[in-house]
Structure formats: structure tokens, C-alpha cells
Protein backbone atom coordinates (compact mmCIF):
# COMPACT_ATOMS: atom_id res chain seq x y z
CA UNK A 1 -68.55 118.27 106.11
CA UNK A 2 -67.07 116.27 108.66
CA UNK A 3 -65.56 119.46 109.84
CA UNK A 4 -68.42 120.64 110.64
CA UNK A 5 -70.18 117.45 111.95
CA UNK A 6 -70.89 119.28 115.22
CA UNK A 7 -72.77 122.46 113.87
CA UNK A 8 -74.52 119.87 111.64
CA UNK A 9 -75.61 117.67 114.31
CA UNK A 10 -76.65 121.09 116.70
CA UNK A 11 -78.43 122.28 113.56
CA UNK A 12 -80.28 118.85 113.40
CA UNK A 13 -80.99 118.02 116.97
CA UNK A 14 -80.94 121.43 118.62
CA UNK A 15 -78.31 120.07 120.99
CA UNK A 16 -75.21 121.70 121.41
CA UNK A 17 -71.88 118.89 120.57
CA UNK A 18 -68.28 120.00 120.49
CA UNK A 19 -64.86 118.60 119.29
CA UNK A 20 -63.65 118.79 122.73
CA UNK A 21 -66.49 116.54 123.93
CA UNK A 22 -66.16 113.86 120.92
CA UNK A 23 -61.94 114.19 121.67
CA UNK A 24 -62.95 113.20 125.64
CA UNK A 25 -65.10 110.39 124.73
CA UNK A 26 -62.37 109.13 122.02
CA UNK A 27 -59.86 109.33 125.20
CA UNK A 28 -62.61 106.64 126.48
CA UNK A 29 -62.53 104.29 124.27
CA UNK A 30 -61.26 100.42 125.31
CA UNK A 31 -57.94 99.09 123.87
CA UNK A 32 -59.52 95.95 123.71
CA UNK A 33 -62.44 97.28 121.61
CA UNK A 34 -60.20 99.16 119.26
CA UNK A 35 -58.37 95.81 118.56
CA UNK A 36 -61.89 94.43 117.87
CA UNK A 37 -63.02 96.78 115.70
CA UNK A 38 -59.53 96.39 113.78
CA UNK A 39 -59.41 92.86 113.20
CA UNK A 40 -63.56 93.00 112.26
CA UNK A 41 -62.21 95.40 109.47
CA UNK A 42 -60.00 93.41 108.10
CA UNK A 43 -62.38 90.35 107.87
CA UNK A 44 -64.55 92.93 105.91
CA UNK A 45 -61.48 93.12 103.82
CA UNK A 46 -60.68 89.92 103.20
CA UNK A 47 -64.65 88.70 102.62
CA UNK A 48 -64.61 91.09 99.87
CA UNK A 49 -61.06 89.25 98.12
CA UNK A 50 -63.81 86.56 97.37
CA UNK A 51 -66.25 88.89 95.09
CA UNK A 52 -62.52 89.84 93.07
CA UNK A 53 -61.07 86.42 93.22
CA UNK A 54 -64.61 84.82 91.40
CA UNK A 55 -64.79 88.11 89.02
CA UNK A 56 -61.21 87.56 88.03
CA UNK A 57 -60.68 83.67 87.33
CA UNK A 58 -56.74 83.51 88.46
CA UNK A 59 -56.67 86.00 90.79
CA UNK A 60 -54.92 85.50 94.22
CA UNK A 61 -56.83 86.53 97.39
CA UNK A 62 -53.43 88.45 98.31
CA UNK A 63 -53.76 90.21 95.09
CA UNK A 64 -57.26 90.47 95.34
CA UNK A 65 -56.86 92.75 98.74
CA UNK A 66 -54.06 94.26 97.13
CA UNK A 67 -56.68 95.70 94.15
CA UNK A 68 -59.20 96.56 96.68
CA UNK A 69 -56.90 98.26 99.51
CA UNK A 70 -55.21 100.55 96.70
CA UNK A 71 -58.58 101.08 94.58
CA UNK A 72 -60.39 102.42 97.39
CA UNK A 73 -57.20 104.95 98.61
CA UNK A 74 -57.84 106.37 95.49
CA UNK A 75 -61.68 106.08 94.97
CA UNK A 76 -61.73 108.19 98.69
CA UNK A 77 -59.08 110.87 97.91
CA UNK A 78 -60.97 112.18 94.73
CA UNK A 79 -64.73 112.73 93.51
CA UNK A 80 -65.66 110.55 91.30
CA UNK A 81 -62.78 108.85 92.16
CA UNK A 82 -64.36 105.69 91.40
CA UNK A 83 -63.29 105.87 87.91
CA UNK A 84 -59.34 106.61 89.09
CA UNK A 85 -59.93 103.68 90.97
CA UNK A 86 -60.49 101.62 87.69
CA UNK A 87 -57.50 102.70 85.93
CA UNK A 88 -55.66 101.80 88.99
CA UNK A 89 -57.08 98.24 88.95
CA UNK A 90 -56.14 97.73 85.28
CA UNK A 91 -52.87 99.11 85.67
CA UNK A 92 -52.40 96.83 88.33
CA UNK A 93 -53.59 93.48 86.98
CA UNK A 94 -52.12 93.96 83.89
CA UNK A 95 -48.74 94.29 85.66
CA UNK A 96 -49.90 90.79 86.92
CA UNK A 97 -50.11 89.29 83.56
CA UNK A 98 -53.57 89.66 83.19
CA UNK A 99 -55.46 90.74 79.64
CA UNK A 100 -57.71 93.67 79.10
CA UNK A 101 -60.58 91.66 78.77
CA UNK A 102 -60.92 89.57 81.92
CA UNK A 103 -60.14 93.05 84.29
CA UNK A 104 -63.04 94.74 82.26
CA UNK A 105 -65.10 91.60 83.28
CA UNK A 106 -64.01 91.36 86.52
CA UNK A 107 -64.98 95.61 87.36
CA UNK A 108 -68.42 94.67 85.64
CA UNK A 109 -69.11 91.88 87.75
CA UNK A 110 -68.12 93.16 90.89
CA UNK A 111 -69.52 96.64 90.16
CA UNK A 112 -73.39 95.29 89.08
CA UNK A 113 -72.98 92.73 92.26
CA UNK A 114 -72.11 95.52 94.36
CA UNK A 115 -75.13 97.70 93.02
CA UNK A 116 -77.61 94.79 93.88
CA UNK A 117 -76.49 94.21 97.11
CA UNK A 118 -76.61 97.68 98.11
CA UNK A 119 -80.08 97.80 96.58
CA UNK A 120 -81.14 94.79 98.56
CA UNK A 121 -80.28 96.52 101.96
CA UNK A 122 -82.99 99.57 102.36
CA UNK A 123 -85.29 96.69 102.38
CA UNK A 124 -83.28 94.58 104.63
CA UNK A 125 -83.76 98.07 106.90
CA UNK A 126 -87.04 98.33 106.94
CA UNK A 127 -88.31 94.84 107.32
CA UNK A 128 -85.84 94.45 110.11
CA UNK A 129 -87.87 97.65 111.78
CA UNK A 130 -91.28 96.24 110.87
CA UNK A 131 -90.19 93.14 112.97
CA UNK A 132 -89.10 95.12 115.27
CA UNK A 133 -92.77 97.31 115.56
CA UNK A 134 -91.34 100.08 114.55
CA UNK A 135 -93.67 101.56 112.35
CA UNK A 136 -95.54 104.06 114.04
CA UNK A 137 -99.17 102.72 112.48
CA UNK A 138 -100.79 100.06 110.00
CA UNK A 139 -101.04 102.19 107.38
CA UNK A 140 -97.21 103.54 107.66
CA UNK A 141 -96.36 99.59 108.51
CA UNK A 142 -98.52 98.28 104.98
CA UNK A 143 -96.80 100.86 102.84
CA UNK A 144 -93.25 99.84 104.00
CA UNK A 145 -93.68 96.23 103.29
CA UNK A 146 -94.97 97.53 99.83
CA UNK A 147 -91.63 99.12 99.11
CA UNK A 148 -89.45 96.35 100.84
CA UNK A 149 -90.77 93.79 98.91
CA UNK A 150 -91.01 95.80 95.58
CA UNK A 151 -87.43 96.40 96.21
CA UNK A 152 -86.36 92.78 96.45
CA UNK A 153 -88.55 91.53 93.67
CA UNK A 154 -86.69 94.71 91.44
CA UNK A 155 -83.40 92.65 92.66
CA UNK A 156 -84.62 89.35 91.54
CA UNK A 157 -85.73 90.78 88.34
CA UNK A 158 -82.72 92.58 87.56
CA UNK A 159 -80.66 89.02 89.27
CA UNK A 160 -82.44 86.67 86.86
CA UNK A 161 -82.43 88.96 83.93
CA UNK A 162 -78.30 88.40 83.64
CA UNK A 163 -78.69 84.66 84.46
CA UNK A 164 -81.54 83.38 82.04
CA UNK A 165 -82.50 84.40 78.54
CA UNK A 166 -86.09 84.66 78.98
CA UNK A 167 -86.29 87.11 81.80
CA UNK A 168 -83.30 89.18 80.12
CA UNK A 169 -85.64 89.15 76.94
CA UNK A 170 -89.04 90.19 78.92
CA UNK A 171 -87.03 92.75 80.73
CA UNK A 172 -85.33 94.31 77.33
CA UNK A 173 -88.85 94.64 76.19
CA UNK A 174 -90.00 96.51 79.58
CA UNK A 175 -87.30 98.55 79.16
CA UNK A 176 -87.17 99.61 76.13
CA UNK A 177 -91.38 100.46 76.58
CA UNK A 178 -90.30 102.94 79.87
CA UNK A 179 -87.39 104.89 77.38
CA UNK A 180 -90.12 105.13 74.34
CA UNK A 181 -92.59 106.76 76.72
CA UNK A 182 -89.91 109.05 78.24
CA UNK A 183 -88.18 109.92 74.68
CA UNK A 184 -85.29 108.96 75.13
CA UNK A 185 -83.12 108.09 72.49
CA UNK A 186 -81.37 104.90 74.08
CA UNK A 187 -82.06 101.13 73.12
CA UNK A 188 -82.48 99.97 76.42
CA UNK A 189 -83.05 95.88 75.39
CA UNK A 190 -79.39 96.54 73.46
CA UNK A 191 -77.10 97.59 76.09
CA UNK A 192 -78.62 94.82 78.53
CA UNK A 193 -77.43 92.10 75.88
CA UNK A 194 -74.13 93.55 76.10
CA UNK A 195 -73.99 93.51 79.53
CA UNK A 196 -75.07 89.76 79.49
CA UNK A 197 -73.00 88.95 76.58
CA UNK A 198 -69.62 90.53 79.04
CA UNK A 199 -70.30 89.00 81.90
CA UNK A 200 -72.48 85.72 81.57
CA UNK A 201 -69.46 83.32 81.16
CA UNK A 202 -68.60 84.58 85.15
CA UNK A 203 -72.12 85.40 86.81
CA UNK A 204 -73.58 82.02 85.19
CA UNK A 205 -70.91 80.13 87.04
CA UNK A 206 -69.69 81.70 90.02
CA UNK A 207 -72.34 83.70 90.98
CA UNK A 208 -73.31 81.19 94.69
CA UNK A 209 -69.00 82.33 95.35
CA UNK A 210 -70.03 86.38 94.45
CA UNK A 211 -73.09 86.90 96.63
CA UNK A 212 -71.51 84.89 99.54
CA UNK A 213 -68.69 87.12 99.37
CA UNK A 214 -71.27 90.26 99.65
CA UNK A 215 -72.84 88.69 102.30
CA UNK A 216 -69.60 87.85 104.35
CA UNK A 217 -68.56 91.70 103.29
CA UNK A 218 -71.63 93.19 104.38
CA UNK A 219 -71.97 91.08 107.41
CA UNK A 220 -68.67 92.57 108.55
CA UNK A 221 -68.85 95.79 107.73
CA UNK A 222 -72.66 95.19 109.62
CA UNK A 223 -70.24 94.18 112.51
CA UNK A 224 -67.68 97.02 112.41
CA UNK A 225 -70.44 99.34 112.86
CA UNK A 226 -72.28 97.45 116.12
CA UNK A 227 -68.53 97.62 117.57
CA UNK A 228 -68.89 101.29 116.92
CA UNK A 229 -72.66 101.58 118.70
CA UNK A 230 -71.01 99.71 121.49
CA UNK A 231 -68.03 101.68 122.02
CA UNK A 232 -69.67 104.95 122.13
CA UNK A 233 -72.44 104.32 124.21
CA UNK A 234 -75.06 104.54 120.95
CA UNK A 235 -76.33 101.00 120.81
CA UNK A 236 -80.23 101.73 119.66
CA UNK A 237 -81.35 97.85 119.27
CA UNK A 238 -80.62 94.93 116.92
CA UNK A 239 -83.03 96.20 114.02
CA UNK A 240 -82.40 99.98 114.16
CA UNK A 241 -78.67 98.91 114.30
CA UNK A 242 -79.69 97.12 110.46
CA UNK A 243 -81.44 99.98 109.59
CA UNK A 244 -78.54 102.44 110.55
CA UNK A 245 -76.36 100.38 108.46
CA UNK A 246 -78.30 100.21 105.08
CA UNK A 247 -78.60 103.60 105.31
CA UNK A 248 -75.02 104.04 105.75
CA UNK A 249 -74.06 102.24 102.99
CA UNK A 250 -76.53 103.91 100.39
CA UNK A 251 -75.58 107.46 101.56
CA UNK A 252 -71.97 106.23 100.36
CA UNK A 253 -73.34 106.40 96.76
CA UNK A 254 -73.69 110.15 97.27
CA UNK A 255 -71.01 112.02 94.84
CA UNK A 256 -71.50 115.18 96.66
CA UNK A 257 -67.93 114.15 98.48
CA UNK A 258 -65.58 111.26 98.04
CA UNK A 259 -67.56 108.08 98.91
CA UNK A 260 -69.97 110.28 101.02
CA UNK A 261 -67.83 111.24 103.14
CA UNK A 262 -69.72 113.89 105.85
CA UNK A 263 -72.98 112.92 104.45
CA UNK A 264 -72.97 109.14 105.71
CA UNK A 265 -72.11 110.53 109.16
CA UNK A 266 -74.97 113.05 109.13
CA UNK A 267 -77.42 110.38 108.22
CA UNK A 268 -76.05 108.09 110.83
CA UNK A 269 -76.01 110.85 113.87
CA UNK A 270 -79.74 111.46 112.82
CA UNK A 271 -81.18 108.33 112.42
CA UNK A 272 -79.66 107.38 115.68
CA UNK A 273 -81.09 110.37 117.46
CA UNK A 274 -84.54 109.77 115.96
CA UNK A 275 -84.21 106.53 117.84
CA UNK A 276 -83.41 107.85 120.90
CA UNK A 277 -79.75 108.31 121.36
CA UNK A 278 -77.67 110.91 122.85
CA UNK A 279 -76.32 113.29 119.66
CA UNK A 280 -72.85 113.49 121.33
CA UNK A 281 -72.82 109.37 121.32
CA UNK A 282 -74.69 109.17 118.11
CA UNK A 283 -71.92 111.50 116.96
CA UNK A 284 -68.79 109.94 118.12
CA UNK A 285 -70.54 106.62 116.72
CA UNK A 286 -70.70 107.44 113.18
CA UNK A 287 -66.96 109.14 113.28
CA UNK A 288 -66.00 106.09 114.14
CA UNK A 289 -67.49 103.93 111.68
CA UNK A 290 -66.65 106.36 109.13
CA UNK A 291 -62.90 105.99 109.63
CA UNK A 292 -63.12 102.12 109.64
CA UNK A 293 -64.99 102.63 106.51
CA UNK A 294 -63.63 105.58 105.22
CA UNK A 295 -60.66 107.20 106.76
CA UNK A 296 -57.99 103.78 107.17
CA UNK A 297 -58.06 102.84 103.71
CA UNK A 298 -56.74 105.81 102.82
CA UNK A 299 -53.34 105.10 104.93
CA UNK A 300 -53.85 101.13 104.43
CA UNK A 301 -54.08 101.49 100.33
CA UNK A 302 -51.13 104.04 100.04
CA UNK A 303 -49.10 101.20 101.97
CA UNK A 304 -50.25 98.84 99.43
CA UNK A 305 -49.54 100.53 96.29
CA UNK A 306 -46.29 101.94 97.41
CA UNK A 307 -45.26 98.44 97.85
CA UNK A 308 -46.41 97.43 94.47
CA UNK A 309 -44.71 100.16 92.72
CA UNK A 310 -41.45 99.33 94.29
CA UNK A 311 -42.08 95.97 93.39
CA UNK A 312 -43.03 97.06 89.94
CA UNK A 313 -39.35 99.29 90.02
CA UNK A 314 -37.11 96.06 91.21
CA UNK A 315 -38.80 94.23 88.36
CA UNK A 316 -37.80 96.75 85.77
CA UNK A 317 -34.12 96.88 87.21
CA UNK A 318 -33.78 93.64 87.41
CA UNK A 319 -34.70 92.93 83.58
């Protein structure tokens, strides 16, 4: 799919972008601004160590970057390589002297804080564009503070429901109400106790040191991208550049390619168009995110996990 960005975007847009075009505008780009955009990526890097290092009591934040570098390599390589990714992350702690049960804590923590935080943003989006006056009418404007704000309380349903007993209760029983009526044969109320019962010794303590780190991760990775607008010329405004990004990072949940790869670019080059930018710059814009988000931890992990498997070797020789 990223292939064939440029008969994607001429499909889209009606305007006619080439590899030879996106190659001259690469030749454009600042040394300076490539050094930016490097060291940005790394901060998003190292903001996420903090989500591991409160999931997994113990953990180091060298470690930490370690699990994430080498998890994503092989999370973007494969579909569904999310799971691949796990089994990495065991196989790695474990080598650190850590127990089954703490690493299985530690991916459920940091997966359901991920999923919240990525639920969180298409409402970020869209209020940032209603502030903005984006919305093209009242009504349109009314029914998109409706969804924001039904998305956030969702959040702070979900948020409460694996910090206090009460709301995990009341939301058992809404659950398990929704699967009666849709016949299904799943006890709802049952597998959100054993959720709560897996991870409430971490997310009732260190939960303030988990969001922060999403935030800080986010933030960056908010960051990396604006360096990307800027470089390529595709800069649309402050709150269609927050809107670009949330929809960025949900159309990496797509499983149609490894971390959405192709897809995320597609939905970047068109939302940037609908707001007015050139499709070659939109273009080159969203290639560009997409290997600082994408693309270098591919090379990056591999570095990292070849160096903890000759580690892992010298150990082995050496007892």
C-alpha cells in the first residue's frame, strides 16, 4: 500500500503525484530538521519506558526501551504481530529474572492504558476543530460535541470501572444487560473482575506515573508529526495538525497490514488535502511520519535484540 501511495493519493484527489516528485522533495529536506525529528523520536521512546517501568515494578528504563524497541520490530514485520511481540516481551523479561506473573501484568496494563488513550484522542480531534470553527454548521458542530464528549465520559467509565468497586460493579451489570440482549453467550460482569482482580494491585497505585507517560508519549509522537508538516511544506494549522494526529494513531489499529502500515498514510494525505494542502506535500508528509513511526523501529529493534541475544549467548558460555 505504500507502494502505491501515489496512485492512491491520484485516485483520491484527482491530482497526479509521482515517486520522482516525493524523491526531489526528500532531496529538500534540512539536516537540521532531520536531526530534530530524530531526537523528538527518541523522546517518544523514552516517554513511553515510563508506562513499562510503572507496569513492571523493577523494571529499568534501559530495559524498558529495550522491550519496546524489539517488541515493536516484531509487532511491524508481521500481521497480527502484536501477539509475536508478546512472546518476545516474556522471553525477554524472563531472561531478566522476572516471573510469569508480573510480565502478564505488566502487557495488561500497558495494553488497556494504551487502548484508553487512543480512545481519548478522536475526541481530542474534534474538539480541537470545534475550537478551531471548523465545523461547517451548528447542527454538524452540536453533533460533534455529542460524540466528543460521549467518548470521554466512555473513557472515564471504563477508567473508574478498574479503579473503584462500585463503578466496576454498575458497569458488570450494564454489560452483562447489552450481551443478554445481543445473545451472546459471554459473562461480561465475569471477565471484567478478572481483569480488575490482574491488574488492580498496579493501576490502583501507579496509575498518575501510567497516564503521564501516555501523555509525554503522545505529546511526542504529536511533535514528530508537526516536524513532519513543517518539513514538507504541509503545515494545515494547530487544530487540524491534532486532528491529523488522532486519526493517525487510530488508523494504526487497522490489521489490514502490520500496524497500518499504507492505511495511516492514506488517511493522513487525505485529511490533509481536505484541509487544503498540496497532495504532493500532504504526501511526502505522512511518508515521513510513517517511517518515524513505522519504518525506524524496524532497523532500531533488530539492533536491540541482536544485542540481547548476544548478551543472552555470552551468558550461557560463560556459565
Amino acid at each position: 500500500m505504500v507502494v502505491y501511495l501515489p496512485r492512491i493519493v491520484h485516485a483520491l484527489t484527482g491530482n497526479p503525484v509521482s515517486w520522482q516528485e516525493i524523491g526531489a522533495r526528500f532531496g529538500q529536506l534540512d539536516t537540521g530538521m532531520i536531526v530534530l525529528m530524530a531526537v523528538v523520536w527518541l523522546a517518544s521512546l523514552l516517554a513511553y519506558t515510563v508506562v513499562l517501568t510503572n507496569s513492571l515494578p523493577g523494571l529499568t528504563t534501559g530495559r524498558a526501551l529495550a522491550l519496546n524497541a524489539a517488541g515493536s520490530a516484531v509487532s511491524n514485520l508481521l500481521p497480527f504481530g502484536g501477539a509475536a511481540g508478546v512472546a518476545l516481551t516474556f522471553a525477554m523479561a524472563r531472561s531478566w529474572g522476572f516471573h510469569g506473573r508480573p510480565i502478564m501484568v505488566m502487557t495488561l496494563v500497558s495494553g488497556v492504558w494504551n487502548t484508553l488513550f487512543r480512545f481519548v484522542l478522536p475526541a481530542v480531534g474534534i474538539i480541537a476543530l470545534l475550537v478551531a470553527g471548523q465545523a461547517p454548521d451548528p447542527m454538524v458542530a452540536r453533533a460533534c460535541w455529542v460524540s466528543a464528549v460521549s467518548i470521554l465520559l466512555l473513557v472515564a467509565v471504563v477508567a473508574a470501572a478498574l479503579y473503584w468497586d462500585a463503578a466496576a460493579a454498575r458497569l458488570g451489570r450494564v454489560l452483562d444487560a447489552v450481551v443478554r440482549l445481543a445473545r451472546l453467550r459471554f459473562h461480561a460482569s465475569a471477565a471484567l473482575d478478572r481483569l480488575r482482580a490482574d491488574t488492580a494491585g498496579i493501576v490502583g497505585t501507579r496509575w498518575p506515573g501510567l497516564s503521564a507517560g501516555m501523555i509525554g508519549f503522545l505529546g511526542a509522537q504529536w511533535l514528530v508529526l508537526l516536524s513532519c508538516l513543517w518539513a514538507a511544506g504541509a503545515y494545515p494549522g494547530l487544530a487540524q495538525s491534532i486532528a491529523v494526529f488522532a486519526l493517525s494513531r487510530v488508523l494504526t489499529t487497522v490489521l489490514i497490514t502490520p500496524s497500518g502500515a499504507g492505511v495511516m498514510e492514506g488517511g493522513v494525505v487525505l485529511m490533509l488535502t481536505a484541509f487544503g494542502i498540496e497532495p504532493i506535500a500532504a504526501t511526502v508528509a505522512a511518508l515521513l511520519f510513517g517511517f518515524w513511526t513505522y519504518t525506524v523501529e524496524i532497523p532500531f529493534g533488530a539492533i536491540i535484540l541482536a544485542g540481547w541475544t548476544l548478551g543472552n549467548r555470552r551468558a550461557d558460555v560463560e556459565a
